[in-house]
C-alpha atoms as a PDB file:
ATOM      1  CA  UNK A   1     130.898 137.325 118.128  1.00  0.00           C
ATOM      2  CA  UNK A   2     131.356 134.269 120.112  1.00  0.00           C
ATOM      3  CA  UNK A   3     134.826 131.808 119.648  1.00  0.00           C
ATOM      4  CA  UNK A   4     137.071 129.708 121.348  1.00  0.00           C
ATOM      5  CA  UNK A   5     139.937 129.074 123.528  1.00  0.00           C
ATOM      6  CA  UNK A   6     142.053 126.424 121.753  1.00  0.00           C
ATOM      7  CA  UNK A   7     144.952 124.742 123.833  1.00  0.00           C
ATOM      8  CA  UNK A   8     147.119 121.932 122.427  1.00  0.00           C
ATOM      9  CA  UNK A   9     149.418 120.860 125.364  1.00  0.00           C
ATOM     10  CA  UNK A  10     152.449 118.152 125.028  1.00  0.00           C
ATOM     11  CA  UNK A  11     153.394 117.218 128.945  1.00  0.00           C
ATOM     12  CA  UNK A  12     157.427 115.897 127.014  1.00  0.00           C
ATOM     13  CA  UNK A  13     159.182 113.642 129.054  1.00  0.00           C
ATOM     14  CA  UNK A  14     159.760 116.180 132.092  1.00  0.00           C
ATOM     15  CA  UNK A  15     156.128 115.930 133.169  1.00  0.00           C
ATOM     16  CA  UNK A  16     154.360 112.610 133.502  1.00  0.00           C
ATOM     17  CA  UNK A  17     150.791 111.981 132.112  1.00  0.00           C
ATOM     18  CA  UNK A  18     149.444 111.416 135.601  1.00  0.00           C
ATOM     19  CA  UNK A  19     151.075 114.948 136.917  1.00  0.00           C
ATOM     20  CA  UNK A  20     149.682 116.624 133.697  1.00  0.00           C
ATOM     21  CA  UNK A  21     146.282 115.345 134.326  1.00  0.00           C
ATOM     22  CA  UNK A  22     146.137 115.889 137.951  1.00  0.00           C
ATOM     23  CA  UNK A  23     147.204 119.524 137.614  1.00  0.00           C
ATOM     24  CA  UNK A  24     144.333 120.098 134.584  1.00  0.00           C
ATOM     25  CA  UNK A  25     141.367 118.048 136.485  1.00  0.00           C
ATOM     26  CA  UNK A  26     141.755 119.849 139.886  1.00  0.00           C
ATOM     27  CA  UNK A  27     143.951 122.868 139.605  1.00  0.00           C
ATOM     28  CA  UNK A  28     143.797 124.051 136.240  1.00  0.00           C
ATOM     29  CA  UNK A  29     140.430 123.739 135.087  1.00  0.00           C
ATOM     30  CA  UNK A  30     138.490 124.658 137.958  1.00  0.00           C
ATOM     31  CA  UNK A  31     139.793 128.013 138.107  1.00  0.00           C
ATOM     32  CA  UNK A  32     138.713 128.660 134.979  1.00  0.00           C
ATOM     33  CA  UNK A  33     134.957 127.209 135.454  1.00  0.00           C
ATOM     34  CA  UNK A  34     133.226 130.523 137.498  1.00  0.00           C
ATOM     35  CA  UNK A  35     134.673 132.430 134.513  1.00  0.00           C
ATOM     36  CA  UNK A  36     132.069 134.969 132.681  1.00  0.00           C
ATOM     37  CA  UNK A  37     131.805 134.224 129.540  1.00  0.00           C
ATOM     38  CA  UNK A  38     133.328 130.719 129.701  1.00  0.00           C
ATOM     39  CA  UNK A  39     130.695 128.514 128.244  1.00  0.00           C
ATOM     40  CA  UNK A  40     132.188 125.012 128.250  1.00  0.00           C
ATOM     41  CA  UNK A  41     135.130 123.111 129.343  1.00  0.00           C
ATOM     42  CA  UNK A  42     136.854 119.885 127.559  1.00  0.00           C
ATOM     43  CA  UNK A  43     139.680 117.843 127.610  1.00  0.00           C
ATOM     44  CA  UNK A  44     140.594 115.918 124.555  1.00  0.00           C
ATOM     45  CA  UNK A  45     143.437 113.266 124.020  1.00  0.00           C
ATOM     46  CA  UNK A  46     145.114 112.558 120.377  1.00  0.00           C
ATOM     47  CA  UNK A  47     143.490 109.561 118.707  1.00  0.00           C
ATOM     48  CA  UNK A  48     145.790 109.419 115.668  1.00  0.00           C
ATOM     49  CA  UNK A  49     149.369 108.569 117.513  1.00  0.00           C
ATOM     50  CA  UNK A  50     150.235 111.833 116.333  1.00  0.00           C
ATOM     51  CA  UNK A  51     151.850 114.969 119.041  1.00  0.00           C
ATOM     52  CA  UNK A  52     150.408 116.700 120.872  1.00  0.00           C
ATOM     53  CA  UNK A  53     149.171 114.147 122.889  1.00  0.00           C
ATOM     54  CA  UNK A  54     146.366 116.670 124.465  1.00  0.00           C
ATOM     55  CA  UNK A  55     143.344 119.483 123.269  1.00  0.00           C
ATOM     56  CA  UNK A  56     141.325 121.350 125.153  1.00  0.00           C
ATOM     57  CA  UNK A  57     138.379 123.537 124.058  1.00  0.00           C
ATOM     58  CA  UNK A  58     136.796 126.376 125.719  1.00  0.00           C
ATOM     59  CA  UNK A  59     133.766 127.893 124.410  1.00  0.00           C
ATOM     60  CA  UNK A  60     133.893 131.387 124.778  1.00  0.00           C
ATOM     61  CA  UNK A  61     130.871 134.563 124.916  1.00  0.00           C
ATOM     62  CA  UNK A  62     134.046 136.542 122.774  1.00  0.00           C
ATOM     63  CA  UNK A  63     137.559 135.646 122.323  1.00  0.00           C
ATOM     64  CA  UNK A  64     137.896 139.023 123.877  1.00  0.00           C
ATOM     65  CA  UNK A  65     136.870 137.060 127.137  1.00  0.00           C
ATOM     66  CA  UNK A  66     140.747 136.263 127.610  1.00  0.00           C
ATOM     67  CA  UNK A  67     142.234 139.673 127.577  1.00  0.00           C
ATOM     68  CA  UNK A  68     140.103 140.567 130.794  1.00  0.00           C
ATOM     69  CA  UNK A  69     140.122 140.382 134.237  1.00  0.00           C
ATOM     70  CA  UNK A  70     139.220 137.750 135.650  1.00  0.00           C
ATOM     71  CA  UNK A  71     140.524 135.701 133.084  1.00  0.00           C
ATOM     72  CA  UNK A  72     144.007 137.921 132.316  1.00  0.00           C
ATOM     73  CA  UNK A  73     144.861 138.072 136.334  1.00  0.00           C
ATOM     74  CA  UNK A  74     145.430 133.938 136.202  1.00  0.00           C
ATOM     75  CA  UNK A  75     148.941 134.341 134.562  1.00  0.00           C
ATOM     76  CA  UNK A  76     150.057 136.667 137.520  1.00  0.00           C
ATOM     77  CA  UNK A  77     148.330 134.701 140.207  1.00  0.00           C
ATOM     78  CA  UNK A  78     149.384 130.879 139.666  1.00  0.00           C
ATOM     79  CA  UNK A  79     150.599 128.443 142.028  1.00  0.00           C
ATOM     80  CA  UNK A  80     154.449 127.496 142.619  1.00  0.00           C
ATOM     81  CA  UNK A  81     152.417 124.317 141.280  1.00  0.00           C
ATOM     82  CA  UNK A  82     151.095 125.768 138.070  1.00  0.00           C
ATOM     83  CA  UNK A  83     154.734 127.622 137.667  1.00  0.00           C
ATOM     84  CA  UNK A  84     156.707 124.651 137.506  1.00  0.00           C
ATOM     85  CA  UNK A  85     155.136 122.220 135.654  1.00  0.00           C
ATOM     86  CA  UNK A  86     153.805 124.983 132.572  1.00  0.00           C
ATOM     87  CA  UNK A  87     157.754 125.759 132.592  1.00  0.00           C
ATOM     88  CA  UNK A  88     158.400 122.189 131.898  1.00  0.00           C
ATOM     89  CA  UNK A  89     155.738 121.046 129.611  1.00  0.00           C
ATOM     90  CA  UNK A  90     157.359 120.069 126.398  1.00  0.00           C
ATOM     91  CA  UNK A  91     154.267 122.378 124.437  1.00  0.00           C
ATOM     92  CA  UNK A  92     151.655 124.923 125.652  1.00  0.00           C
ATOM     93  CA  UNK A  93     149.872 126.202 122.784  1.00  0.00           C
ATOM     94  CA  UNK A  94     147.149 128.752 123.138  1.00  0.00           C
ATOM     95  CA  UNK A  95     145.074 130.505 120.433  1.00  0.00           C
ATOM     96  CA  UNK A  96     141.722 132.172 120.323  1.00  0.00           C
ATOM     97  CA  UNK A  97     139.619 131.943 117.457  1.00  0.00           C
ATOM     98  CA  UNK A  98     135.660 133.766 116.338  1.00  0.00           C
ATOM     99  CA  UNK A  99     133.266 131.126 115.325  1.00  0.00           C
ATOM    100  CA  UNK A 100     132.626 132.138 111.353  1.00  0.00           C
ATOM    101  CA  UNK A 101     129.116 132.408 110.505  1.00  0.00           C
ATOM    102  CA  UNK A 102     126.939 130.539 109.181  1.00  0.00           C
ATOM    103  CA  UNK A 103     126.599 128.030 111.967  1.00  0.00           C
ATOM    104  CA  UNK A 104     125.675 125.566 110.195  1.00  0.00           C
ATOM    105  CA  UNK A 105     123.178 122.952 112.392  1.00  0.00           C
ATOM    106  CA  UNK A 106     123.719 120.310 114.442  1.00  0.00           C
ATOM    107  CA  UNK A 107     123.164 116.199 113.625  1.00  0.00           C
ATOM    108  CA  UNK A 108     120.809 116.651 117.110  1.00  0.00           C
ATOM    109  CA  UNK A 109     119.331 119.580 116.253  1.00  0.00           C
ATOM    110  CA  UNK A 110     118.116 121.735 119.324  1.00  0.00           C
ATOM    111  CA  UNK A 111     118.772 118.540 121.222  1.00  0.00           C
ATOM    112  CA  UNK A 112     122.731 119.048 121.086  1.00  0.00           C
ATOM    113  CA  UNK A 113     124.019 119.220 123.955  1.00  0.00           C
ATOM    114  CA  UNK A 114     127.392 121.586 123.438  1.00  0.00           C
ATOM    115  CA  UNK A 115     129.044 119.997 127.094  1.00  0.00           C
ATOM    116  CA  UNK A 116     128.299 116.260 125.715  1.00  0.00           C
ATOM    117  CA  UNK A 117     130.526 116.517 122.354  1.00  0.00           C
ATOM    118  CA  UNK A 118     130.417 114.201 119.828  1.00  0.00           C
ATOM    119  CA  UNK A 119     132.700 111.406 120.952  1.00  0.00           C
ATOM    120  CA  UNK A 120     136.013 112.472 118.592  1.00  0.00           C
ATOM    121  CA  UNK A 121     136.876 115.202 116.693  1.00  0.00           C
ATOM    122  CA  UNK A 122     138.584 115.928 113.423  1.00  0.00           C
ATOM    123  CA  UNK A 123     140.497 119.248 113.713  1.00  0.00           C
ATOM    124  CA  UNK A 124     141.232 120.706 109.900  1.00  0.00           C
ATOM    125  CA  UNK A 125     143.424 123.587 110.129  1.00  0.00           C
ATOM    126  CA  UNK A 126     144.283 125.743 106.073  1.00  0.00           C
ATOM    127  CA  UNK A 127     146.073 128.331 105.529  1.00  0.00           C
ATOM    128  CA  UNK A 128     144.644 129.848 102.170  1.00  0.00           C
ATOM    129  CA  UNK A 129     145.866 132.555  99.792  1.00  0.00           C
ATOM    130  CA  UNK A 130     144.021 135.379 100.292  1.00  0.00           C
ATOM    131  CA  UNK A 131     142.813 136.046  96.749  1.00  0.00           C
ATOM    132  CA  UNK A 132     140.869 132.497  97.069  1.00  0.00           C
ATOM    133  CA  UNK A 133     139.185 133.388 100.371  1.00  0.00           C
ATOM    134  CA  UNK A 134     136.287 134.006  99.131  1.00  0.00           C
ATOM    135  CA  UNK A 135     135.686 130.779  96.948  1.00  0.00           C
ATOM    136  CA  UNK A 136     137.278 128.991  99.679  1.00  0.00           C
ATOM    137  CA  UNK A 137     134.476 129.952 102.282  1.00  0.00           C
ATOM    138  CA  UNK A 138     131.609 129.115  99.465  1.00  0.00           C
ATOM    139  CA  UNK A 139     133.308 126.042  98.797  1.00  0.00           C
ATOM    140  CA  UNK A 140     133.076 124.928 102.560  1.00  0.00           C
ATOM    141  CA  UNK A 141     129.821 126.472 103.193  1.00  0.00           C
ATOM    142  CA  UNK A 142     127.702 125.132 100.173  1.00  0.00           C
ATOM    143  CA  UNK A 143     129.718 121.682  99.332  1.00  0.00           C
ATOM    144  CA  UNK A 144     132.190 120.705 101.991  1.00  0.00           C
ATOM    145  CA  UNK A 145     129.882 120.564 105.193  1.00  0.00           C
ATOM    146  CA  UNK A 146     126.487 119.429 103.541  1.00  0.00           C
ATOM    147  CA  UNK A 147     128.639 116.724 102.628  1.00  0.00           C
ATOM    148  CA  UNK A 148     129.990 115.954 105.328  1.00  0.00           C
ATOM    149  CA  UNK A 149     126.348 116.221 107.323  1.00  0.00           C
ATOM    150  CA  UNK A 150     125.225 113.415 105.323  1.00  0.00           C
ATOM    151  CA  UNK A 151     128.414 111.053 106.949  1.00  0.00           C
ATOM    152  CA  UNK A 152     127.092 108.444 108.961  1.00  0.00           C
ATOM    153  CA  UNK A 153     128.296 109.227 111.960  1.00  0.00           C
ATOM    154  CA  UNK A 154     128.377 113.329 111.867  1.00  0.00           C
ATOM    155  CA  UNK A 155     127.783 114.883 114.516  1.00  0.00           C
ATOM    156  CA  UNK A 156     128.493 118.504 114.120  1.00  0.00           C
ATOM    157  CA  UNK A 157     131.134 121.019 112.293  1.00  0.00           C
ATOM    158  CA  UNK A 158     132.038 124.322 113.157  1.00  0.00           C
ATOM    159  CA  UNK A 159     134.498 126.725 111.233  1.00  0.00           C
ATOM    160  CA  UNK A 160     136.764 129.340 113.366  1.00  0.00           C
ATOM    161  CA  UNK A 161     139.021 132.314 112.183  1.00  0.00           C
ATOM    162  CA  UNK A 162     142.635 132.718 113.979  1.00  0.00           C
ATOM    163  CA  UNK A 163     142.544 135.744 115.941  1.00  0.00           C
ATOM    164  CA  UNK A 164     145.774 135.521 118.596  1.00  0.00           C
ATOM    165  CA  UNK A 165     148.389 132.193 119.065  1.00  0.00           C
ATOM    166  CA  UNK A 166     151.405 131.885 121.670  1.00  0.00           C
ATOM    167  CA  UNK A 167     153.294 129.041 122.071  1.00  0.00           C
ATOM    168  CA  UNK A 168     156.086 127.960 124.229  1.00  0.00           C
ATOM    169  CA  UNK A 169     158.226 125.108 124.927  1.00  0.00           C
ATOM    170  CA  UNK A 170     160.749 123.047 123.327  1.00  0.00           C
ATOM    171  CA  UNK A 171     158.013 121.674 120.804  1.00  0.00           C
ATOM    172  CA  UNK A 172     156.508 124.917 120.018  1.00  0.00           C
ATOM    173  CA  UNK A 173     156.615 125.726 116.193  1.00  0.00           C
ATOM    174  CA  UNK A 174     157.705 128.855 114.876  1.00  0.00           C
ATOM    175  CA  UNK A 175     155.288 131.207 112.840  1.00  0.00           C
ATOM    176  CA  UNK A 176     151.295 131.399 113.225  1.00  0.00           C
ATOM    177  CA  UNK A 177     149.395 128.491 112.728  1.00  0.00           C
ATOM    178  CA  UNK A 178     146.816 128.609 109.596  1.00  0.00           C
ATOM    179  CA  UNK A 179     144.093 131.023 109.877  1.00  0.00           C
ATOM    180  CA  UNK A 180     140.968 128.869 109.454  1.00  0.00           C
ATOM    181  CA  UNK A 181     140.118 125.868 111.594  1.00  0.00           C
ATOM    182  CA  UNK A 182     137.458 123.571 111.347  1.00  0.00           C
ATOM    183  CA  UNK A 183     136.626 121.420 114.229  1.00  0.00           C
ATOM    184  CA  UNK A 184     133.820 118.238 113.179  1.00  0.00           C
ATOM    185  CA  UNK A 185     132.842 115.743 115.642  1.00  0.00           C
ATOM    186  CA  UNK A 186     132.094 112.780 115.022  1.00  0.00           C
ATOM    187  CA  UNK A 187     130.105 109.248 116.674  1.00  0.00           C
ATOM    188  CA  UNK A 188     133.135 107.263 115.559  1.00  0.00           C
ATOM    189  CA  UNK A 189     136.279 107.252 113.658  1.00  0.00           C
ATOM    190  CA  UNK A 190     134.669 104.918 111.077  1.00  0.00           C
ATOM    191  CA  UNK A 191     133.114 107.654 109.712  1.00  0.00           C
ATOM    192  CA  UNK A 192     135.903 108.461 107.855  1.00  0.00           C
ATOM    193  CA  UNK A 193     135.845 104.870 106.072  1.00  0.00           C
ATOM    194  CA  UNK A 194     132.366 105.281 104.806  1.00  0.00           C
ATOM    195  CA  UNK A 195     131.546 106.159 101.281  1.00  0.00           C
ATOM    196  CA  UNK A 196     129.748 109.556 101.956  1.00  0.00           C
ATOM    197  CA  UNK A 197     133.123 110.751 103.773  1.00  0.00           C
ATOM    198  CA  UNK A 198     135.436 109.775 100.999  1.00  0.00           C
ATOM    199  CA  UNK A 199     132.821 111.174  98.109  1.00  0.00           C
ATOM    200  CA  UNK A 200     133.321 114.635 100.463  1.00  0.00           C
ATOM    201  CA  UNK A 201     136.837 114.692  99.999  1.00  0.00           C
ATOM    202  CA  UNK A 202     136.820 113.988  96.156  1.00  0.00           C
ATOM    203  CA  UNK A 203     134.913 116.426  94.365  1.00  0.00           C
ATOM    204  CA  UNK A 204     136.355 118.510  91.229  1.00  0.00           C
ATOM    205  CA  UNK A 205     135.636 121.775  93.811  1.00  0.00           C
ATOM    206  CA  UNK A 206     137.508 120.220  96.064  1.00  0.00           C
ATOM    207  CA  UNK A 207     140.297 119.551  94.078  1.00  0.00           C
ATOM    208  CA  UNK A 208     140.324 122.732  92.627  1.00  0.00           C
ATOM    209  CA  UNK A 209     140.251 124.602  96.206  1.00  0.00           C
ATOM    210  CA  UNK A 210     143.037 122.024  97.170  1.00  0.00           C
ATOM    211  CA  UNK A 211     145.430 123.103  93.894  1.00  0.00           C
ATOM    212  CA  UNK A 212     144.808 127.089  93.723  1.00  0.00           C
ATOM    213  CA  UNK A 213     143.964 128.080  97.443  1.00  0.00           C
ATOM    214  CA  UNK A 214     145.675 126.163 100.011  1.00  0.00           C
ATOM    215  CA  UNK A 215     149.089 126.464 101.032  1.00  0.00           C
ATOM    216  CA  UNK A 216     148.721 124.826 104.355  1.00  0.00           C
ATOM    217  CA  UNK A 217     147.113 121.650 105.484  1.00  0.00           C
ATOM    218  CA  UNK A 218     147.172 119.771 108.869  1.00  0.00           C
ATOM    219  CA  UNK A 219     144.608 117.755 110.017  1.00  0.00           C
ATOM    220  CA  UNK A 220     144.607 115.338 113.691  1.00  0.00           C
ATOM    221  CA  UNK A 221     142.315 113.383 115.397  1.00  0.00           C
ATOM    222  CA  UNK A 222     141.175 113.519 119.221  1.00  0.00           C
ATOM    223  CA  UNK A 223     139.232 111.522 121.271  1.00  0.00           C
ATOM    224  CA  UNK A 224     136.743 113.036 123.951  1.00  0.00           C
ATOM    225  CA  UNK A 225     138.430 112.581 127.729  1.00  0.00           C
ATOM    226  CA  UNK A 226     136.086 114.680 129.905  1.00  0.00           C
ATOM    227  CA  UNK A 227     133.606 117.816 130.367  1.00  0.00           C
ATOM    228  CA  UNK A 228     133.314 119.808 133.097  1.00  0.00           C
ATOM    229  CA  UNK A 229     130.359 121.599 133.994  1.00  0.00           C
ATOM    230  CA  UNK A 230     129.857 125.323 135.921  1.00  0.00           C
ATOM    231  CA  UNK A 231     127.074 123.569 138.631  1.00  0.00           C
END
């Protein structure tokens, strides 16, 4: 089943934005690019003055992709580099997650282009009890995202399932994050001012799901940095 690498990364004030970024553009993410079963590569920065100030997204044949070689030998091969500044950075928080079926279709159609993102992203992580799971998923599969695909400005929405999470650094938050992520993107931030988005959000399912399933919420927005691409 295919998934993600899912990085939220917090430089802190012993790393400087322009270090950060200089490490991830040419030392960092290019190691990563001849990869098997690396599918795409991007860099996202937070659009809602929130922290983490950074996201990155790796699209991945299997989450499984990470516990291999070649993938598993970059922790025991990095630079002095790579060394120092990850044992600075305020946050480094890596999880993999398996896309949940159904995939539910693109604004573009076969015309999406999965290493040209929609230009910002919503990132919905929930925690639910597990009795409600199953409403829960038919709630977001049959109301939430047909909703949300009629949002001017939708681009597309994909739902994930927490399989592994480490985090270190002196922003790192204790326990697992929430099990189920939902990453939309989006052709602007107004979206979420129009009337389509706010009818989405204000259904009595909703509610309901909102009052007798979740226990955890947390929701940021990120705006699309750069791409990179394998040729």
């Amino acid at each position: 089943m295919p998934g993600i690498l899912f990085v939220y990364s917090e430089p802190g004030s012993a790393v400087t934005d322009e270090e950060f970024n200089d490490w991830y553009d040419n030392e960092h993410v290019p190691l990563r690019l001849p990869i098997p079963g690396f599918q795409s590569w991007s860099c996202w920065t937070a659009a809602d003055n929130q922290r983490p100030t950074y996201a990155a997204i790796y699209d991945l044949t299997s989450p499984s992709v990470v516990d291999e070689p070649p993938y598993s030998d970059l922790a025991h091969t990095r630079s002095e580099r790579e060394q120092s500044l990850i044992s600075r950075l305020a946050l480094l928080d890596r999880r993999t997650y398996t896309l949940r079926e159904p995939v539910h279709p693109t604004k573009a159609g076969a015309a999406y282009n999965p290493l040209a993102p929609g230009p910002y992203l919503s990132i919905v992580e929930l925690e639910v009890k597990p009795e409600h799971e199953a409403e829960f998923d038919r709630w977001y599969d049959e109301e939430h995202i047909p909703m949300l695909a009629k949002v001017p400005g939708w681009v597309r929405s994909r739902r994930f399932v927490l399989e592994f999470a480490a985090a270190t650094g002196t922003e790192a938050k204790e326990g697992r994050p929430p099990k189920h992520l939902s990453i939309h993107e989006w052709e602007t931030p107004a979206a979420f001012d129009t009337t389509e988005f706010k009818d989405a959000l204000q259904t009595p399912w909703m509610a309901k799901i909102k009052e007798t399933a979740v226990v955890e919420a947390r929701r940021r927005v990120f705006k699309f940095a750069r791409s990179w691409d394998r040729s």
